[in-house]
Protein backbone atom coordinates (compact mmCIF):
# COMPACT_ATOMS: atom_id res chain seq x y z
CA UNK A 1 -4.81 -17.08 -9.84
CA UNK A 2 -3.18 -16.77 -6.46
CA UNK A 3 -1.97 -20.47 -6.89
CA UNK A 4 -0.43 -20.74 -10.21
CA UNK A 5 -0.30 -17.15 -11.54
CA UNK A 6 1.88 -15.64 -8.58
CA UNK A 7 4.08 -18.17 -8.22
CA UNK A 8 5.33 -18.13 -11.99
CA UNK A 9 5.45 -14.48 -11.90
CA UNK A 10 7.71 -14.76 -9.16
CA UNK A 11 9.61 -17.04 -10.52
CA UNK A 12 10.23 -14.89 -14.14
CA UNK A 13 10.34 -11.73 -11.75
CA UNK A 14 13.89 -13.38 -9.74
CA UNK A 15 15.14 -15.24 -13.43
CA UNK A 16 15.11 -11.45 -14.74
CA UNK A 17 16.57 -9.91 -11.74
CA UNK A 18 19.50 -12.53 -11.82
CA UNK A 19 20.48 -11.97 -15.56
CA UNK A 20 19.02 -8.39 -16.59
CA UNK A 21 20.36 -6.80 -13.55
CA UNK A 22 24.32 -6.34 -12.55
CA UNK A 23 25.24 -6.56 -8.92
CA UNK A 24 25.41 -3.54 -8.13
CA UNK A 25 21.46 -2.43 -9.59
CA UNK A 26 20.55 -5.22 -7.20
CA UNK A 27 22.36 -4.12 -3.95
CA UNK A 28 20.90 -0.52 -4.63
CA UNK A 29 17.12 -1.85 -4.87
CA UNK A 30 16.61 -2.31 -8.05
CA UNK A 31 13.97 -5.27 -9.13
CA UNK A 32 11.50 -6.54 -11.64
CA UNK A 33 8.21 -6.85 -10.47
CA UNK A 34 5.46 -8.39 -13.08
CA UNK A 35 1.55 -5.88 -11.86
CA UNK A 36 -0.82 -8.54 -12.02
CA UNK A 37 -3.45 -6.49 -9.88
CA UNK A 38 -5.89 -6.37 -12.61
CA UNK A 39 -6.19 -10.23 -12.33
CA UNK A 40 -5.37 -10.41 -8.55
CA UNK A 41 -7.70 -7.60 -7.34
CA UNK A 42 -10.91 -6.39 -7.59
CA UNK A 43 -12.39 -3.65 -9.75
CA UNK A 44 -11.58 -0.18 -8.44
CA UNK A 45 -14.91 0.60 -7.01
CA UNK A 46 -14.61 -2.33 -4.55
CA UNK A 47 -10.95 -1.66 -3.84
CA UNK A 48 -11.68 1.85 -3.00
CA UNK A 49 -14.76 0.54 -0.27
CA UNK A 50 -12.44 -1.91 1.10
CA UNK A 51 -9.88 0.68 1.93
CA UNK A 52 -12.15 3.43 2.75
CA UNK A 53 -13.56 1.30 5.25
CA UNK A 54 -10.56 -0.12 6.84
CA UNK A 55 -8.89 3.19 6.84
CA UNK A 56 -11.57 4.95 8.49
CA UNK A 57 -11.79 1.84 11.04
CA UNK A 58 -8.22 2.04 12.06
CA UNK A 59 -7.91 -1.83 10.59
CA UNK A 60 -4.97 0.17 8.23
CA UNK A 61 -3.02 3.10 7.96
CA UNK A 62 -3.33 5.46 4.73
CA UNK A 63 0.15 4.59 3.72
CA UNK A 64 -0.53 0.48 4.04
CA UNK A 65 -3.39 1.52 1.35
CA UNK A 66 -0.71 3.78 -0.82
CA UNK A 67 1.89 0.39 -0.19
CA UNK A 68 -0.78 -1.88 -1.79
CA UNK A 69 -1.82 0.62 -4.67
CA UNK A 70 2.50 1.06 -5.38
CA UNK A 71 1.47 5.29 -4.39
CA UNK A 72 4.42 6.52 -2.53
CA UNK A 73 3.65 7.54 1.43
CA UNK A 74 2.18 10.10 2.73
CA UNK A 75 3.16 12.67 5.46
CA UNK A 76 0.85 12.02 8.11
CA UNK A 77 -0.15 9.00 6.18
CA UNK A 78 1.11 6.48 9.04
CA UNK A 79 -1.51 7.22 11.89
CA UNK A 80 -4.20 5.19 12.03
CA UNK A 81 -7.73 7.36 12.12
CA UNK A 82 -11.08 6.31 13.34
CA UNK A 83 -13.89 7.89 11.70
CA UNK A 84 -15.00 11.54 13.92
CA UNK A 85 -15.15 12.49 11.32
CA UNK A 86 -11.60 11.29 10.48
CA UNK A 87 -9.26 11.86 13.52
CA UNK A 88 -5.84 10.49 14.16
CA UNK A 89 -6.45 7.68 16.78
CA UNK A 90 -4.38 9.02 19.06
CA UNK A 91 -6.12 12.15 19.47
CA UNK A 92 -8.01 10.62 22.51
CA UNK A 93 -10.82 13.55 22.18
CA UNK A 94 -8.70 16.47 21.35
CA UNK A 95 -8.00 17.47 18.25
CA UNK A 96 -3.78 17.13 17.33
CA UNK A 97 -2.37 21.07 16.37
CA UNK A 98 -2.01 19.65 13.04
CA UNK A 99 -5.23 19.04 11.75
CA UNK A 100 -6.71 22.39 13.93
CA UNK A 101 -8.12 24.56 11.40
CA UNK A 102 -7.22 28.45 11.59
């Protein structure tokens, strides 16, 4: 899939951006993107492990996980945690005023 399906959708994806799109939709951002992630990715349940685990390993950041899932960011979401249960990795033992509960 990763071999011939990507590629090709790629391909259509910058085709369509040159002649359904006027110069000025593409200097402001605007694209055509084909979501293959059914076919590229794993079923939900083993998505959600994978990120769980690298998320609460500090391998990625919450938002990197919202980035891949096309989620917009997250306040917050940009620290990398390590699991404590779940403190910001820069805490270095003390918990950061904004996750101190009242």
């Amino acid at each position: 899939m990763r071999d011939t399906l990507t590629p090709i959708c790629v391909q259509y994806e910058k085709e369509f951006a040159r002649k359904l799109l006027t110069a000025a939709e593409r200097r402001r951002g605007f694209y055509w993107k084909f979501n293959v992630n059914a076919y590229l990715r794993g079923d939900m349940k083993t998505r959600g492990e994978f990120y769980t685990k690298g998320v609460r390993t500090a391998l990625f950041t919450p938002n990197e996980v919202r980035a891949w899932e096309e989620l917009p960011s997250m306040p917050g979401g940009e620290f990398l945690y390590v699991s404590r249960d779940m403190v910001r990795i820069d805490a270095q033992g003390r918990v950061p005023n904004d996750q101190k509960t009242a």
